[in-house]
Protein backbone atom coordinates (compact mmCIF):
# COMPACT_ATOMS: atom_id res chain seq x y z
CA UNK A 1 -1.95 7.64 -14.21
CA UNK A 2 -4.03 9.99 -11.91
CA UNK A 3 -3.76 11.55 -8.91
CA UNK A 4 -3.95 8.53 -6.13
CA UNK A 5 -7.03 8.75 -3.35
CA UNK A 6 -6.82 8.21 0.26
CA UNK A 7 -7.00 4.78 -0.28
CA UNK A 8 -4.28 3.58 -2.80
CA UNK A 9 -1.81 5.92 -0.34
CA UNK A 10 -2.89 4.22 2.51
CA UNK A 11 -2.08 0.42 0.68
CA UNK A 12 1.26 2.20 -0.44
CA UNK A 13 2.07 2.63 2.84
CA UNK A 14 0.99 -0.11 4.58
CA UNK A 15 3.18 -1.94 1.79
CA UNK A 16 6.09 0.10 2.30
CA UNK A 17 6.20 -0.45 6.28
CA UNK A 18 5.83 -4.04 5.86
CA UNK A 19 9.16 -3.77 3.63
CA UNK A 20 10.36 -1.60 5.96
CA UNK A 21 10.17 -3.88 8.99
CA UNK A 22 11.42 -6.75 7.34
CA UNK A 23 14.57 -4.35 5.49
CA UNK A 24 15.57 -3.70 9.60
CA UNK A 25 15.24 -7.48 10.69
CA UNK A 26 17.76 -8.42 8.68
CA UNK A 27 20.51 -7.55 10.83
CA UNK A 28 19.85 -3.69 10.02
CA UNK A 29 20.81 -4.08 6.57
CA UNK A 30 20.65 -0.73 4.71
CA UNK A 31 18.42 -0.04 1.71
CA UNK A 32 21.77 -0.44 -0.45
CA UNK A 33 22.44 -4.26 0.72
CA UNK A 34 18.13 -5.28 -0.14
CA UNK A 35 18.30 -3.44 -2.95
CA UNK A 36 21.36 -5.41 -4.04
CA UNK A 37 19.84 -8.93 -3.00
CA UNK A 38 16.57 -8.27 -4.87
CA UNK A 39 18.43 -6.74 -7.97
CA UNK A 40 16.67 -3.20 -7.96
CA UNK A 41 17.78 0.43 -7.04
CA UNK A 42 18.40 2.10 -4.35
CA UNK A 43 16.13 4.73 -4.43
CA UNK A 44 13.36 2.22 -5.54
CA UNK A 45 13.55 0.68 -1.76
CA UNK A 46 13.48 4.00 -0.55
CA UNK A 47 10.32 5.23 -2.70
CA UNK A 48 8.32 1.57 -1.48
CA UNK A 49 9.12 2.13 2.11
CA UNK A 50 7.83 6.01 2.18
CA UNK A 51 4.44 5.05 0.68
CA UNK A 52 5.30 6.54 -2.71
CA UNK A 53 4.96 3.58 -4.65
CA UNK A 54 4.23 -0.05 -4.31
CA UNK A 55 5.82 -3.20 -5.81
CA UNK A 56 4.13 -5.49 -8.37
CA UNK A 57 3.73 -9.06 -7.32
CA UNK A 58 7.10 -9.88 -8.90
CA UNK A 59 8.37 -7.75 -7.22
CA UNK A 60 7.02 -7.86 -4.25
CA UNK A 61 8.54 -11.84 -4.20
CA UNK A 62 11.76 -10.80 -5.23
CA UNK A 63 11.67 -9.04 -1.95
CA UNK A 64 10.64 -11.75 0.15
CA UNK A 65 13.26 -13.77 -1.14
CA UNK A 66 16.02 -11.46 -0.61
CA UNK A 67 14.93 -11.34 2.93
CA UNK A 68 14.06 -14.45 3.58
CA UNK A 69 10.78 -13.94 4.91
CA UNK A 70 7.50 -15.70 4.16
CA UNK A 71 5.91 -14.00 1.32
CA UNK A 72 2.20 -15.51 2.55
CA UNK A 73 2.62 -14.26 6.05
CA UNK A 74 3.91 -10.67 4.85
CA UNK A 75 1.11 -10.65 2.06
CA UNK A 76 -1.41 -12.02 5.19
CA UNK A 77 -0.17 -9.17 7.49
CA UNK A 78 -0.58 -6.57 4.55
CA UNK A 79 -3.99 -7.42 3.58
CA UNK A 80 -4.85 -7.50 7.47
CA UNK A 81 -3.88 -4.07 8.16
CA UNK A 82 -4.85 -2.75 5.10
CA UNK A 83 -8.78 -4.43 5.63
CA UNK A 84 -8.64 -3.08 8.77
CA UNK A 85 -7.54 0.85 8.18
CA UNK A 86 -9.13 1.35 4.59
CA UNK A 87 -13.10 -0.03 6.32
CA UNK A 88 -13.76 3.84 7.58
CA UNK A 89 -12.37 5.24 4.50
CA UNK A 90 -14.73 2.94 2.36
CA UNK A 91 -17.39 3.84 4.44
CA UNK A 92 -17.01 7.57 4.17
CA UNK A 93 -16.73 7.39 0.55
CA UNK A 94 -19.99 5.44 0.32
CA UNK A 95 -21.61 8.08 2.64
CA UNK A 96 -20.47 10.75 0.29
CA UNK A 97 -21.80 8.96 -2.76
CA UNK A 98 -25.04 8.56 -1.15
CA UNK A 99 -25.22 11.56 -0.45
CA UNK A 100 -24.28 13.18 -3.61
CA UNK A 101 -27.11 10.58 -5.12
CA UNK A 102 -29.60 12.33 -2.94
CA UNK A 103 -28.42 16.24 -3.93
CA UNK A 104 -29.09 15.10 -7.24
CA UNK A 105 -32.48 12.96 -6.77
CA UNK A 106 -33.50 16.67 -5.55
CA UNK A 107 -32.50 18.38 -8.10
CA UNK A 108 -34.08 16.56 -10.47
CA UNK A 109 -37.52 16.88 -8.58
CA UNK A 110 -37.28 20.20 -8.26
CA UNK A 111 -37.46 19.84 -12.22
């Protein structure tokens, strides 16, 4: 797979504070003791909740389960934030598509 844009990183991240809040609400259990409960490495908890990954659905369950939070409400506050933060990068991309449409509607005038 390719080099991520702005916005995938930005959902990574989003995801992987959601985790990451959750991880610390349950009475400041370590990355070892979720990633025990959910049935996944270490490191893999660590690589969600720095933004350099994100979970698959399954996944993303398992985790709710092993802390015991509601999986709507955490999926809810994701999408939220994520609707929210990504509208101004959406925006500038379109802007720079347009634009780039117009450069070359010029260019091929100019012809």
């Amino acid at each position: 797979m390719g080099k991520k844009d702005e916005i995938h990183l930005l959902f990574d991240k989003i995801v992987g504070n959601e985790l990451s809040k959750h991880r610390s609400n349950m009475n400041g259990a370590a990355q070892e003791d979720l990633a025990r409960k959910a049935g996944v490495f270490r490191q893999w908890i660590s690589r969600i909740e720095s933004g350099k990954t994100t979970p698959t659905l399954f996944n993303f369950v398992r985790f709710t389960i092993a802390t015991g939070i509601d999986g709507v409400d955490a999926f809810k506050n994701i999408f939220d934030k994520f609707i929210k933060e990504s509208l101004p990068l959406m925006k500038a991309a379109e802007e720079a598509k347009y634009q780039k449409y117009l450069e070359q509607t010029k260019k091929e005038r100019k012809r």
